[in-house]
Structure formats: C-alpha cells, structure tokens
Protein backbone atom coordinates (compact mmCIF):
# COMPACT_ATOMS: atom_id res chain seq x y z
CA UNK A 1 119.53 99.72 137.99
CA UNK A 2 122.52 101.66 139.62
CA UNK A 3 125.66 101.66 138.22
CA UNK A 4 128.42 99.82 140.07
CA UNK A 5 130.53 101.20 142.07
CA UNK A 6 134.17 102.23 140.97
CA UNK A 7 136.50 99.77 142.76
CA UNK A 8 139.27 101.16 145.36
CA UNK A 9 142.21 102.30 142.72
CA UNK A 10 144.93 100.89 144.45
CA UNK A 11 143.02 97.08 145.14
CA UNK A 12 142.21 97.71 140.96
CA UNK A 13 146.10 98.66 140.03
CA UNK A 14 147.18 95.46 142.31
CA UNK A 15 145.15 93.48 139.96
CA UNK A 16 146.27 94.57 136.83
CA UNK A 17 149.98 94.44 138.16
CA UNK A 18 149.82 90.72 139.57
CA UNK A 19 147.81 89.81 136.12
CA UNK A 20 150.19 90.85 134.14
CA UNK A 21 152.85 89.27 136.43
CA UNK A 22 151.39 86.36 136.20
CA UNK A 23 151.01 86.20 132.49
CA UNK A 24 154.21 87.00 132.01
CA UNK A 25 155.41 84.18 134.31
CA UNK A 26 153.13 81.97 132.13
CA UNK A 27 154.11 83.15 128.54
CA UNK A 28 156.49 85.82 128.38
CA UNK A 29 156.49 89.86 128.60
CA UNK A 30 155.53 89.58 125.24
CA UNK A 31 152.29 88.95 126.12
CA UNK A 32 151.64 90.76 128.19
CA UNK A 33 149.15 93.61 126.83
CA UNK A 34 146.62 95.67 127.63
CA UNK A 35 144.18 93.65 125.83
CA UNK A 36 145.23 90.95 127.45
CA UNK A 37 145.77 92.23 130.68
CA UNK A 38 141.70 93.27 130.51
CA UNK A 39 140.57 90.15 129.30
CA UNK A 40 142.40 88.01 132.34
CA UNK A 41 140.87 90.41 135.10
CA UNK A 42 137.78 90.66 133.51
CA UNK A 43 137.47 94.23 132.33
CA UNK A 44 137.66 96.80 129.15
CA UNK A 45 140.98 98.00 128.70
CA UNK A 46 139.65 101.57 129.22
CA UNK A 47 139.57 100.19 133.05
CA UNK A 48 143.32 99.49 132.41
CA UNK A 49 143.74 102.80 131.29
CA UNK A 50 142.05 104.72 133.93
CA UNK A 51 143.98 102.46 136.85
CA UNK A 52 147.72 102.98 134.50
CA UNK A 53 147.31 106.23 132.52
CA UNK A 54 150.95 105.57 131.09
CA UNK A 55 149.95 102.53 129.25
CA UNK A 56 151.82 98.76 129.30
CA UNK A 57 155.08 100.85 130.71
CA UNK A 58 152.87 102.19 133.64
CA UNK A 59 152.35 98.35 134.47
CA UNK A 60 155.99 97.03 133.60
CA UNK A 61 157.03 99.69 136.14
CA UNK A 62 154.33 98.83 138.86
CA UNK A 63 155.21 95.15 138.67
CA UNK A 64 159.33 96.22 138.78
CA UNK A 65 158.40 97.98 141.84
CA UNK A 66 156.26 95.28 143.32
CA UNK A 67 159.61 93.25 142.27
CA UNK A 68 161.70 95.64 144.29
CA UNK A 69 159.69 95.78 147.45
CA UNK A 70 159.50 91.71 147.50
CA UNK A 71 163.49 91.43 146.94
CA UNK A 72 164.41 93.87 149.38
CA UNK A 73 162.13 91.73 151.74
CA UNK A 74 163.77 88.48 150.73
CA UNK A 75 167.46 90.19 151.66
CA UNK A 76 166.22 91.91 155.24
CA UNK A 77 164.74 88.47 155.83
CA UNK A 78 168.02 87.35 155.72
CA UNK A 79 171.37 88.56 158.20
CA UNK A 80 173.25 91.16 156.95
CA UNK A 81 176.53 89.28 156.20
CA UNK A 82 177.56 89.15 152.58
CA UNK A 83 177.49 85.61 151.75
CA UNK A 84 173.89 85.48 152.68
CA UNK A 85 172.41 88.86 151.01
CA UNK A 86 174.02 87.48 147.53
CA UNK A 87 172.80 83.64 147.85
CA UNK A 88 169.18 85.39 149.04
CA UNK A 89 169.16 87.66 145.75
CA UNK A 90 170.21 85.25 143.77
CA UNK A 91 167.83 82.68 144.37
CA UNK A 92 165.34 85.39 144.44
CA UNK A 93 166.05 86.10 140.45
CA UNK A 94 166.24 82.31 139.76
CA UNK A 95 162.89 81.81 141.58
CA UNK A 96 160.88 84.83 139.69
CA UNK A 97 163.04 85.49 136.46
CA UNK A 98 159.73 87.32 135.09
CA UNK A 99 159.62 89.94 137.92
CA UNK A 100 163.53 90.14 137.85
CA UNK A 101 163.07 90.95 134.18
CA UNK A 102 160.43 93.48 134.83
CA UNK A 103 162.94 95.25 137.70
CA UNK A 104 166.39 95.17 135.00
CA UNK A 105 165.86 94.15 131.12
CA UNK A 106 162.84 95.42 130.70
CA UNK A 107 162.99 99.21 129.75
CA UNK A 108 161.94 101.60 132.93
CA UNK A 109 160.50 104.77 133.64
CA UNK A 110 161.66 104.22 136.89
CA UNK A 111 164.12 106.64 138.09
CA UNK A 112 167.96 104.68 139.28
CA UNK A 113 170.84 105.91 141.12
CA UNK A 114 169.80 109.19 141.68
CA UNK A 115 168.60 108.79 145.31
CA UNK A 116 165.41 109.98 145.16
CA UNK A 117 163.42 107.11 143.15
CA UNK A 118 160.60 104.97 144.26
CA UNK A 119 161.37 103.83 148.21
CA UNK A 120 161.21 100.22 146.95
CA UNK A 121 164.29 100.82 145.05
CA UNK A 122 166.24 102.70 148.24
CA UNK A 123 165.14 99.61 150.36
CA UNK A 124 166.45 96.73 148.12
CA UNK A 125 169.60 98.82 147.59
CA UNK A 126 169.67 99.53 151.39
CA UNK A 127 169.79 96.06 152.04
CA UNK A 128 172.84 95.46 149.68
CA UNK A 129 174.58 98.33 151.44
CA UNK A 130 174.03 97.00 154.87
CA UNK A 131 176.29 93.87 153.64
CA UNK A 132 178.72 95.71 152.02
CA UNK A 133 179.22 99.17 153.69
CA UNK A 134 181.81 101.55 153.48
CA UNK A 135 182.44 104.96 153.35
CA UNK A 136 180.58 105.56 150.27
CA UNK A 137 178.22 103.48 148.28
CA UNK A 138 180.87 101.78 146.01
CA UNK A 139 181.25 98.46 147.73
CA UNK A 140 177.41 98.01 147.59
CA UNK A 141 177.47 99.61 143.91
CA UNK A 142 180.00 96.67 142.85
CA UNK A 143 178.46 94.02 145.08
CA UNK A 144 175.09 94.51 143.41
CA UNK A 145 176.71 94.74 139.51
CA UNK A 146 178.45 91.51 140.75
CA UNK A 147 175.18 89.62 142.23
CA UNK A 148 173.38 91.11 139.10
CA UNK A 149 175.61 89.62 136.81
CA UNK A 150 175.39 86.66 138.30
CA UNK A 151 171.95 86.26 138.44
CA UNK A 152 171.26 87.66 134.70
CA UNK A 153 173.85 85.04 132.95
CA UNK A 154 172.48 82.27 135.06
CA UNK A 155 168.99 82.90 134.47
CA UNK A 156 169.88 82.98 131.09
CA UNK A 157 171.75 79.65 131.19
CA UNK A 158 174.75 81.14 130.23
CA UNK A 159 176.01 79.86 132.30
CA UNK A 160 176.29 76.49 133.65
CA UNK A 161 174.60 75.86 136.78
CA UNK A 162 176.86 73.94 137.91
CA UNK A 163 179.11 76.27 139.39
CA UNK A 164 177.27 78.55 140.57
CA UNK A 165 178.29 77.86 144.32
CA UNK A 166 182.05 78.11 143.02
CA UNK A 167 181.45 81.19 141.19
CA UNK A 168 179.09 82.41 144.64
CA UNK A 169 182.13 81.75 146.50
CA UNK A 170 184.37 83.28 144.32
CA UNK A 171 182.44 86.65 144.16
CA UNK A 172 181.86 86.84 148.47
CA UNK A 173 185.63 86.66 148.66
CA UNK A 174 186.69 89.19 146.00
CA UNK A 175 184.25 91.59 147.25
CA UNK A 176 184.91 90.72 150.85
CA UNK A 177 188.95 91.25 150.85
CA UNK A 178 190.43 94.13 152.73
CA UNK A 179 189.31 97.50 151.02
C-alpha cells in the first residue's frame, strides 16, 4: 500500500484555521487546542504541528489574519464616507465576536503599527484611513481606537445596546468636525 499523499500546506493550514474558528465560535478560545483542533479535522496533532510550527499562537494569529483580510473586505465593500466604514466594522465585530477576539484580545505575534506587518493588517487599516484621511495617520489612528472601543464594550454588553446608534452618531460627528 502507498502512503498518502501530503495534502497542499496552505488548503491543510486553512483547515486548521477555520476549525479552530469555528470551535471557538461554538465554545470559546478556551477550547480551542491542538488536541482539539486534530480531533475536529480528523488528524494527529503532529499534522497540526507540521502545518503551524509555532503551536496554538501560530493558529490564533492565522485566524486574526483571516479576521483582518475579511474586515477590511467588509469596509471596501462599503463607500468610503465615515458613517458607513464605522457602522460596517462595527457590525462586523458584533457579527463574529470570536474572530474579532482572535484579531484584538487575544495575545498576537502579529506585528502592529509598525508598517510593515502582515498586508491584511495594512488593508483593514487602509480602509479606515480612506474615511478619515489627513495629513498623517492620526485621524484614522483615533477613528479606529474610537470604532474599537465601541465595538469591544458592546460586544461585551457593557454597554447597553440600546444606544448604540446614539453613541454611532455621536462618535461620526466628533471625529468628523473641522480638524
């Protein structure tokens, strides 16, 4: 009998990143493990190993990056006017709290503000910037703390949802007002 063939790395590593996406949607980051990352794909965890060498940060980091490619496609999808880039990430984080934990609460290996991270990053933070330009990045570097804030406290329920158009509102004219 001939041994199988080794499956395409990249179709193997987009396995293992929407498993443990989707476990974690299910039940938590917490479990989320290697273990059980093998067991849901249908594999040894040495197979885990050999797709993420750096272990269950290799994957956090994959699935923050798959996070940051899909939300910088959710704002381009969108025009480039300020109101609509925030209400687009917002309801991106309320839709997919587990990837937006992955891409902010979770710790990273990933490499921020430096300019020369992954391009998923540069992309979602591109398509902040296109909303709120200016001579340097600080409009788009305060729009996205805002938007972030926003997002993190209400997908925490911390607060109410209730006014979170108000408070939507609130934020697109502060940040909008002559700089």
């Amino acid at each position: 009998m001939a041994p199988r063939p080794a499956p395409d790395l990249d179709h193997r590593r987009d396995q293992i990143t929407r498993a443990a996406c989707d476990v974690a949607a299910a039940e938590g980051w917490d479990a989320v493990t290697m273990r059980r990352i093998a067991t849901e794909i249908g594999v040894t965890q040495p197979v885990i190993y050999s797709a993420f060498a750096g272990g269950r940060q290799a994957v956090v980091d994959a699935v923050a990056l798959a996070g940051f490619d899909a939300i910088a496609s959710a704002l381009e999808a969108v025009p480039a006017e300020p109101g609509a880039r925030m209400q687009a990430y917002l309801d991106f984080a309320a839709d997919q709290p587990h990837l937006y934990a992955a891409m902010f609460s979770m710790p990273s290996g990933l490499e921020f503000g430096t300019g020369s991270g992954p391009e998923a990053l540069g992309r979602a933070f591109a398509a902040i910037r296109a909303a709120f330009p200016g001579a340097d990045d600080t409009a788009a570097e305060v729009a996205w703390a805002t938007v972030h804030g926003l997002a993190t406290l209400g997908i925490s329920r911390r607060l109410p949802p209730a006014g979170s158009s108000d408070r939507l509102d609130f934020a697109h004219r502060a940040l909008t007002q002559e700089r």
